[in-house]
C-alpha atoms as a PDB file:
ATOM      1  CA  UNK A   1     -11.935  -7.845  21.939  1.00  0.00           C
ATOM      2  CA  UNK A   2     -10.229  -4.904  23.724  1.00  0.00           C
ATOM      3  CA  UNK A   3      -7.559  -6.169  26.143  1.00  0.00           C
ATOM      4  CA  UNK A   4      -7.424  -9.286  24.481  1.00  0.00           C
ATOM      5  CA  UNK A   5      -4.359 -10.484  22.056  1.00  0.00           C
ATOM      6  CA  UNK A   6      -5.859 -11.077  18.121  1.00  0.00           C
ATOM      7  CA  UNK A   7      -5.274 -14.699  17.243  1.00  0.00           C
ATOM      8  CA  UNK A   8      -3.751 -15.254  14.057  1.00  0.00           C
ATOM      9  CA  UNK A   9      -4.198 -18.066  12.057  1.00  0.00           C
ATOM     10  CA  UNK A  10      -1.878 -19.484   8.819  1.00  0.00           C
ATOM     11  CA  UNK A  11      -3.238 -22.629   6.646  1.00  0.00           C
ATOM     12  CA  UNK A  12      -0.557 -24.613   5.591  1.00  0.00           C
ATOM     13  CA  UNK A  13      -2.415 -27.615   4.654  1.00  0.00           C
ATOM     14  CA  UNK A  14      -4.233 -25.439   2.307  1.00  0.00           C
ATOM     15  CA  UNK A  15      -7.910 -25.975   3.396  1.00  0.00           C
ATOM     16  CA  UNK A  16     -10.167 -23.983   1.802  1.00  0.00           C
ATOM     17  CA  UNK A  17     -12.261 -23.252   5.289  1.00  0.00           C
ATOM     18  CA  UNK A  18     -11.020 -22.444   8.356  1.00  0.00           C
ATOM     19  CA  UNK A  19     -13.659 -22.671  11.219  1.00  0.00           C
ATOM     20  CA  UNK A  20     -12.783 -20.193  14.040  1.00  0.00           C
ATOM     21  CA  UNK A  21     -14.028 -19.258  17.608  1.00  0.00           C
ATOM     22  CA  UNK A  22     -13.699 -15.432  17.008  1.00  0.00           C
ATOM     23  CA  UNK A  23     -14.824 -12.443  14.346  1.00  0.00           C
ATOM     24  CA  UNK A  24     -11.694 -10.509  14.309  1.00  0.00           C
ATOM     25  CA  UNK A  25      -7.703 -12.057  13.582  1.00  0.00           C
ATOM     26  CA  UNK A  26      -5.121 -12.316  11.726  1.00  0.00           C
ATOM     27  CA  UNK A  27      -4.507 -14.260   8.240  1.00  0.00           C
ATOM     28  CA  UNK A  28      -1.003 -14.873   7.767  1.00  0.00           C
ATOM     29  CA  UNK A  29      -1.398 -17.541   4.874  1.00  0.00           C
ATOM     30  CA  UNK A  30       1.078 -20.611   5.211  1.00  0.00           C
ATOM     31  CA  UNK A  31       3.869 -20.628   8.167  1.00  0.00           C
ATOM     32  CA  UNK A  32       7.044 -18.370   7.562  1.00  0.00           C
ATOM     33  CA  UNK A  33       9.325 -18.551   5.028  1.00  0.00           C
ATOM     34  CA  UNK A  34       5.620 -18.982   2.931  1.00  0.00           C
ATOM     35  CA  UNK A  35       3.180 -15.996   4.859  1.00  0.00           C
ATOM     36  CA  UNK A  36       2.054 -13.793   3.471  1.00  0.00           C
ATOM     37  CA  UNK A  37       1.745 -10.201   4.880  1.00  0.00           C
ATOM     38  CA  UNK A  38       0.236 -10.330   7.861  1.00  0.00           C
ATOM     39  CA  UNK A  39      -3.155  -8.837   7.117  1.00  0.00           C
ATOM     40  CA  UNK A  40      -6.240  -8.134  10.190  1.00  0.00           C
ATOM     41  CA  UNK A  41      -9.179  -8.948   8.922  1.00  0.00           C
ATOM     42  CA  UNK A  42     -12.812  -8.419  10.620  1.00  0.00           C
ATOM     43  CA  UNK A  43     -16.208  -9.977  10.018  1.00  0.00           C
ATOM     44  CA  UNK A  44     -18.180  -7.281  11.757  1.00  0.00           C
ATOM     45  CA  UNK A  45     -21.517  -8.661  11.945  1.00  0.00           C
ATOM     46  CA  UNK A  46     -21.128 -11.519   8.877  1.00  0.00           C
ATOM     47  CA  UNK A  47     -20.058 -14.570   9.268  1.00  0.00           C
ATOM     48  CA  UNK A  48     -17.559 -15.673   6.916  1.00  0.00           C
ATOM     49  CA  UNK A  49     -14.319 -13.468   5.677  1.00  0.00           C
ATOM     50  CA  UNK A  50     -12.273 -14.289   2.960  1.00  0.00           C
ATOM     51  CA  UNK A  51      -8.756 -13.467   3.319  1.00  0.00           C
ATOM     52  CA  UNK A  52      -7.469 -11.316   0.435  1.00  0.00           C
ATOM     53  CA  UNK A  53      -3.735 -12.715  -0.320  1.00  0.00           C
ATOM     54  CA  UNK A  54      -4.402 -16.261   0.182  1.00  0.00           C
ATOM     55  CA  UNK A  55      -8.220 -16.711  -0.131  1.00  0.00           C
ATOM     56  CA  UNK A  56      -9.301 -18.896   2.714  1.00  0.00           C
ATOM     57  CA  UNK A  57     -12.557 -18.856   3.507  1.00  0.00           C
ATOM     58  CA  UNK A  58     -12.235 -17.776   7.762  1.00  0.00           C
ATOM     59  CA  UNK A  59     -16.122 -18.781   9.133  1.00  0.00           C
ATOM     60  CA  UNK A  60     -17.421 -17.866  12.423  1.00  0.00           C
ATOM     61  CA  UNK A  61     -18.052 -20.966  14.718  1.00  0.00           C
ATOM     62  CA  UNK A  62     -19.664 -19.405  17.848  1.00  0.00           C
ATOM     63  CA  UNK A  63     -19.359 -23.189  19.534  1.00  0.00           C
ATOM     64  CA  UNK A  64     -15.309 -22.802  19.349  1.00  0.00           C
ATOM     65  CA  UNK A  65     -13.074 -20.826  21.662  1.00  0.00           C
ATOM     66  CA  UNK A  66     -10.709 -18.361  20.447  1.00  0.00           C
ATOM     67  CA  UNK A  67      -7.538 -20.462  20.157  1.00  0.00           C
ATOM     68  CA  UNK A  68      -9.606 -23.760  18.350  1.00  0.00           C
ATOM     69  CA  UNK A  69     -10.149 -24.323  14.637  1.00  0.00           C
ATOM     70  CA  UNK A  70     -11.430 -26.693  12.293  1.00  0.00           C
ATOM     71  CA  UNK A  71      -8.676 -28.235  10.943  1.00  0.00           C
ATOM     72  CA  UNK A  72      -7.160 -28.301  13.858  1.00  0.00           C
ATOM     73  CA  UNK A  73      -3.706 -26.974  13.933  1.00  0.00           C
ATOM     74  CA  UNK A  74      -4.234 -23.586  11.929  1.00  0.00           C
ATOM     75  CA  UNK A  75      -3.575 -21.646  15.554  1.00  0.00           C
ATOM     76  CA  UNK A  76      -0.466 -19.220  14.455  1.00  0.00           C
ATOM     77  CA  UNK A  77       2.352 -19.652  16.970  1.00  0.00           C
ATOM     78  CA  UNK A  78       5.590 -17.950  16.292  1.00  0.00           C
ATOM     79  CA  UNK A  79       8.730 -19.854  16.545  1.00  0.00           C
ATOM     80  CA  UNK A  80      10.824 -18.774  18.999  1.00  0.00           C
ATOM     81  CA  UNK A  81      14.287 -17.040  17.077  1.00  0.00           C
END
């Protein structure tokens, strides 16, 4: 992904899978004041990642695009201070 920003993802609804469009992003666990730290995480060439503060299950769904998920709405988007 090199020249390309790393989504980052946050599960406030508490699903226990995310499906995403991409192998490498960031976990930041529920929306701040609740994240947790911000952690990168990589599935090399697996297809599922388990995030290590807030255990969501991240799998790879080739047939989404980088910003989609499944929920939908677990795209990351900082607020604006």
């Amino acid at each position: 992904m090199a020249g390309h920003s790393i989504p980052h993802f946050q599960n406030d609804a508490g699903s226990p899978t995310i499906r995403i469009g991409v192998k490498e992003f960031m976990s930041v666990g529920a929306n701040p004041p609740f994240d947790h730290p911000h952690v990168y995480l990589d599935m090399g060439g697996d297809t599922e990642k388990v995030c290590p503060y807030c255990s969501t299950l991240y799998t790879y769904d080739p047939a989404l695009h980088a910003e989609q998920t499944i929920p939908a709405g677990s795209l990351y988007a900082p607020r604006a201070a």
